[in-house]
N, C-alpha and C. Protein backbone atom coordinates (compact mmCIF):
# COMPACT_ATOMS: atom_id res chain seq x y z
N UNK A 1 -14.59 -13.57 -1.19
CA UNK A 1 -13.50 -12.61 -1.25
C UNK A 1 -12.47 -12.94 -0.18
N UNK A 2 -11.17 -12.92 -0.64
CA UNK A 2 -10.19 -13.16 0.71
C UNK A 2 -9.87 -11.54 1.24
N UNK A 3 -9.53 -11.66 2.30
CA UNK A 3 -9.33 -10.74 2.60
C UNK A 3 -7.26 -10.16 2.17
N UNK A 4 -6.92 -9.16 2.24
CA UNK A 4 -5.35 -8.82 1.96
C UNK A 4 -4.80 -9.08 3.17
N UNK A 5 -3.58 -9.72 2.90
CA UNK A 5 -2.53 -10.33 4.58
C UNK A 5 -1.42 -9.01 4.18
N UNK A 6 -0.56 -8.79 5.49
CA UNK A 6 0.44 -8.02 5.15
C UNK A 6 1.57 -8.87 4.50
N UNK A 7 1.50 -10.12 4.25
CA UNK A 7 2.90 -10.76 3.74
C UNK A 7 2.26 -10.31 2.36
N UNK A 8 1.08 -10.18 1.63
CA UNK A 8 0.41 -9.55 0.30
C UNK A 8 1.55 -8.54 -0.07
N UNK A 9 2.57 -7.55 0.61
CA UNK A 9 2.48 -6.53 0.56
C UNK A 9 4.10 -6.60 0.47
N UNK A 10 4.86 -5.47 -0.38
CA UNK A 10 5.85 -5.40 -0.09
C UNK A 10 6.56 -3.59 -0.12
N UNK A 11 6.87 -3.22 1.08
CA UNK A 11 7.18 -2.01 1.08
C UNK A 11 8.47 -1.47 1.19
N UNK A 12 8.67 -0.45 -0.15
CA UNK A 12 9.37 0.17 -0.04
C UNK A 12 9.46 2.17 0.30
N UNK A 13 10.70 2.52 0.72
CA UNK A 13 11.22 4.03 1.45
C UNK A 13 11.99 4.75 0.63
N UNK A 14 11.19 5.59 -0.29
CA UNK A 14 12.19 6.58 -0.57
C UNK A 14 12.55 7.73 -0.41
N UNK A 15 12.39 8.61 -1.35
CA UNK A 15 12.99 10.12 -0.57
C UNK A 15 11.75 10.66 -0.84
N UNK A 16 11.22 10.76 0.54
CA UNK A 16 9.84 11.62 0.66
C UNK A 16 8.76 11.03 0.60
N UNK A 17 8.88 9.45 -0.06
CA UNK A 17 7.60 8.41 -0.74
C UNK A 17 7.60 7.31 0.52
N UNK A 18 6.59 6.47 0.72
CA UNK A 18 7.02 5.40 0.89
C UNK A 18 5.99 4.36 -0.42
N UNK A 19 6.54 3.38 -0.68
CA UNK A 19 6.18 2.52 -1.82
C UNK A 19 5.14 1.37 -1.28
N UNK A 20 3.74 1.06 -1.33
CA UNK A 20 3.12 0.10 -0.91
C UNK A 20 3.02 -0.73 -2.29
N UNK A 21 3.37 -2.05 -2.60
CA UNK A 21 3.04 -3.39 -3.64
C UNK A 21 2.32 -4.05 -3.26
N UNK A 22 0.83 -4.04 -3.81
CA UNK A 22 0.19 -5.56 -3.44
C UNK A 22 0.69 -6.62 -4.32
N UNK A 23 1.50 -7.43 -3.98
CA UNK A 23 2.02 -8.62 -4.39
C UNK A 23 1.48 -9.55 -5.35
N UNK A 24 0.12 -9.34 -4.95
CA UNK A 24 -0.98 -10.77 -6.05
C UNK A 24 -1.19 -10.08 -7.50
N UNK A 25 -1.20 -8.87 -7.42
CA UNK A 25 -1.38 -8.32 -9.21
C UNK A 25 -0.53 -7.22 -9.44
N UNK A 26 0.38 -6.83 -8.62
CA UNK A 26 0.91 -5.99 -8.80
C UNK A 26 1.14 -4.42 -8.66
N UNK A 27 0.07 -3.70 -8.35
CA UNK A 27 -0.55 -2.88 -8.16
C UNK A 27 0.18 -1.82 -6.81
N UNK A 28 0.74 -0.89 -7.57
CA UNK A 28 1.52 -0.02 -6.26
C UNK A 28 0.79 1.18 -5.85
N UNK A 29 1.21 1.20 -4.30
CA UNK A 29 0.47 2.48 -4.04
C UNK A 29 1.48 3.68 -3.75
N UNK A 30 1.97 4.52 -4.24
CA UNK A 30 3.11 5.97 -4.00
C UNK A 30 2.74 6.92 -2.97
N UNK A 31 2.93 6.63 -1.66
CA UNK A 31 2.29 7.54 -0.75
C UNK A 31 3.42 8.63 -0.63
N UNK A 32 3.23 9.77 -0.91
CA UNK A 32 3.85 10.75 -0.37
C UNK A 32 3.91 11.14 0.99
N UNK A 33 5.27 11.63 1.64
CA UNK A 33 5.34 12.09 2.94
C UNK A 33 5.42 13.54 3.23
N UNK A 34 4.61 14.10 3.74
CA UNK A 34 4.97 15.60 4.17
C UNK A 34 4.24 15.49 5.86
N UNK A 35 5.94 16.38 6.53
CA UNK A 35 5.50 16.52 7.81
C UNK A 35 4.92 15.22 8.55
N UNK A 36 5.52 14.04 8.41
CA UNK A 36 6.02 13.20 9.46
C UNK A 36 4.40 12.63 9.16
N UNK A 37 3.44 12.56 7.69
CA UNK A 37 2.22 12.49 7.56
C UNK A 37 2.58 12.35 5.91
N UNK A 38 1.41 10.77 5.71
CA UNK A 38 1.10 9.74 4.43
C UNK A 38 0.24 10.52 4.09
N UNK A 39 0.06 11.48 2.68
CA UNK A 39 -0.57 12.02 2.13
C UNK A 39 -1.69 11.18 0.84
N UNK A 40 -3.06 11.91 0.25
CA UNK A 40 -3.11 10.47 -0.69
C UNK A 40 -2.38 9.39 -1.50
N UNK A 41 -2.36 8.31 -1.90
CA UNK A 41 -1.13 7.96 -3.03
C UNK A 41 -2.25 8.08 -4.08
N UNK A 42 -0.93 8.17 -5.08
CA UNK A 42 -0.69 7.65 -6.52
C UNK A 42 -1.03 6.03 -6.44
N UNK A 43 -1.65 5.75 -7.44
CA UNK A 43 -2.12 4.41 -7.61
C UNK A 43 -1.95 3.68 -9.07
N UNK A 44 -1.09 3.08 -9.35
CA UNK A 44 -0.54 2.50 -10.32
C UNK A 44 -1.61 1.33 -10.68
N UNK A 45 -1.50 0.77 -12.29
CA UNK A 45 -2.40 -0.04 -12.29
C UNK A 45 -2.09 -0.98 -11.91
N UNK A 46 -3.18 -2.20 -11.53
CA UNK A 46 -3.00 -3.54 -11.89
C UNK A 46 -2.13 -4.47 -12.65
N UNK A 47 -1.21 -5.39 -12.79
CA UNK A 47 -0.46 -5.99 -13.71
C UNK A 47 -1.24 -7.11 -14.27
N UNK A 48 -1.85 -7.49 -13.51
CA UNK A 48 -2.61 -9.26 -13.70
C UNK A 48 -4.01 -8.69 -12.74
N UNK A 49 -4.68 -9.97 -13.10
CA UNK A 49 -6.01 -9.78 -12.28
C UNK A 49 -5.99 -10.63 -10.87
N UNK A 50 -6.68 -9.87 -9.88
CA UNK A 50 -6.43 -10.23 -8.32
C UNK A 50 -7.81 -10.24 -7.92
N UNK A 51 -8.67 -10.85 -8.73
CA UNK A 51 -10.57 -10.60 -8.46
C UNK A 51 -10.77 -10.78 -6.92
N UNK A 52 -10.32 -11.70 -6.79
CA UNK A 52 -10.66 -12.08 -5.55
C UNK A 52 -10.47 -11.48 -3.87
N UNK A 53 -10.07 -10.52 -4.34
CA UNK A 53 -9.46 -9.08 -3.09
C UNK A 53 -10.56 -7.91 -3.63
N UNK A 54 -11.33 -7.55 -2.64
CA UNK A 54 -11.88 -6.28 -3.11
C UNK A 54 -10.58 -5.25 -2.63
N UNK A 55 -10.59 -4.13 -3.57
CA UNK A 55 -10.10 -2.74 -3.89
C UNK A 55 -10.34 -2.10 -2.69
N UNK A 56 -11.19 -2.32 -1.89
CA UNK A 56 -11.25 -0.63 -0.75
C UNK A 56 -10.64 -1.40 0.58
N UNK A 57 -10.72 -3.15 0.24
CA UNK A 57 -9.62 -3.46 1.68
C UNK A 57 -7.93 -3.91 1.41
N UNK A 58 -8.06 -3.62 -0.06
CA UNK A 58 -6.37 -3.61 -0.70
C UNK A 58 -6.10 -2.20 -0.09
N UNK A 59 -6.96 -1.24 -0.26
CA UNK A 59 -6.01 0.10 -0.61
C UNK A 59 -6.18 0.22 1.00
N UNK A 60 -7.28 0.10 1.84
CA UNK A 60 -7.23 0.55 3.12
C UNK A 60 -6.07 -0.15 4.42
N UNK A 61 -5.58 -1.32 3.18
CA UNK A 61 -4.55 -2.24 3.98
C UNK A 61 -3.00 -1.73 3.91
N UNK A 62 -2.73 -1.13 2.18
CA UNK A 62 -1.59 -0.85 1.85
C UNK A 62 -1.74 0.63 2.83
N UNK A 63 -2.72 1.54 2.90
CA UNK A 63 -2.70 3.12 3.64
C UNK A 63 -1.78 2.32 5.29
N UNK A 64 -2.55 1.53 5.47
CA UNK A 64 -2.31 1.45 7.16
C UNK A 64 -0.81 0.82 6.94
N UNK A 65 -0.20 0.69 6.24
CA UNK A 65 1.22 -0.45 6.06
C UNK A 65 1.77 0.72 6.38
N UNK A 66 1.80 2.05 5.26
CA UNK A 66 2.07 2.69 4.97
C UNK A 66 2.25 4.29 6.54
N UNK A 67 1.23 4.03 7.16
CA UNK A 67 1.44 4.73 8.33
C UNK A 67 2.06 4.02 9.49
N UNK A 68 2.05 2.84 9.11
CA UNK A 68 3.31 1.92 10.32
C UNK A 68 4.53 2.37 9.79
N UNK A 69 4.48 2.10 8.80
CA UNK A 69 5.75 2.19 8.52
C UNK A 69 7.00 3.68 8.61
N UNK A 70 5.84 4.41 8.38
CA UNK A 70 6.07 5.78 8.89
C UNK A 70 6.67 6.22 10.02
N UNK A 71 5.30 5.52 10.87
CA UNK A 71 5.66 5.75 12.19
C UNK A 71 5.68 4.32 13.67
N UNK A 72 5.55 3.25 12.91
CA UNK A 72 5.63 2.55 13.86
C UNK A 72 4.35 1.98 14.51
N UNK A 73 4.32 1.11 14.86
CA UNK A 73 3.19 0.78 16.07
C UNK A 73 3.44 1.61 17.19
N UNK A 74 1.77 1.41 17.41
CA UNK A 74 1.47 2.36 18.85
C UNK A 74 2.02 1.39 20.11
């Protein structure tokens, strides 16, 4: 299994959302923002197959993108 890089990833900011893409199949994550805080996302499917990435260190990679991005490094 490889593990997910952040260049995997492409994020976008919208009004209230921020947008996590894993890049290799496509697969977006819709995190909602309330109160300065990434609520669960919405999880869009797959486009293509990305076997080779397990699912709980895609999604636990796009969450953490997703609270930098929020708020920044510590």
């Amino acid at each position: 299994m490889q593990s997910p890089k952040t260049d995997d990833f492409r994020l976008e900011q919208g009004d209230g959302t921020i947008i996590v893409t894993f890049t290799p199949d496509g697969r977006s994550y819709t995190f909602p923002v309330h109160e300065n805080q990434v609520s669960e996302p919405t999880v869009s499917p797959a486009q293509t197959n990305a076997s080779d990435y397990a699912d709980d260190d895609v999604r636990r990679t796009a969450t953490e993108l997703a609270r930098l991005a929020l708020k920044g490094a510590p």
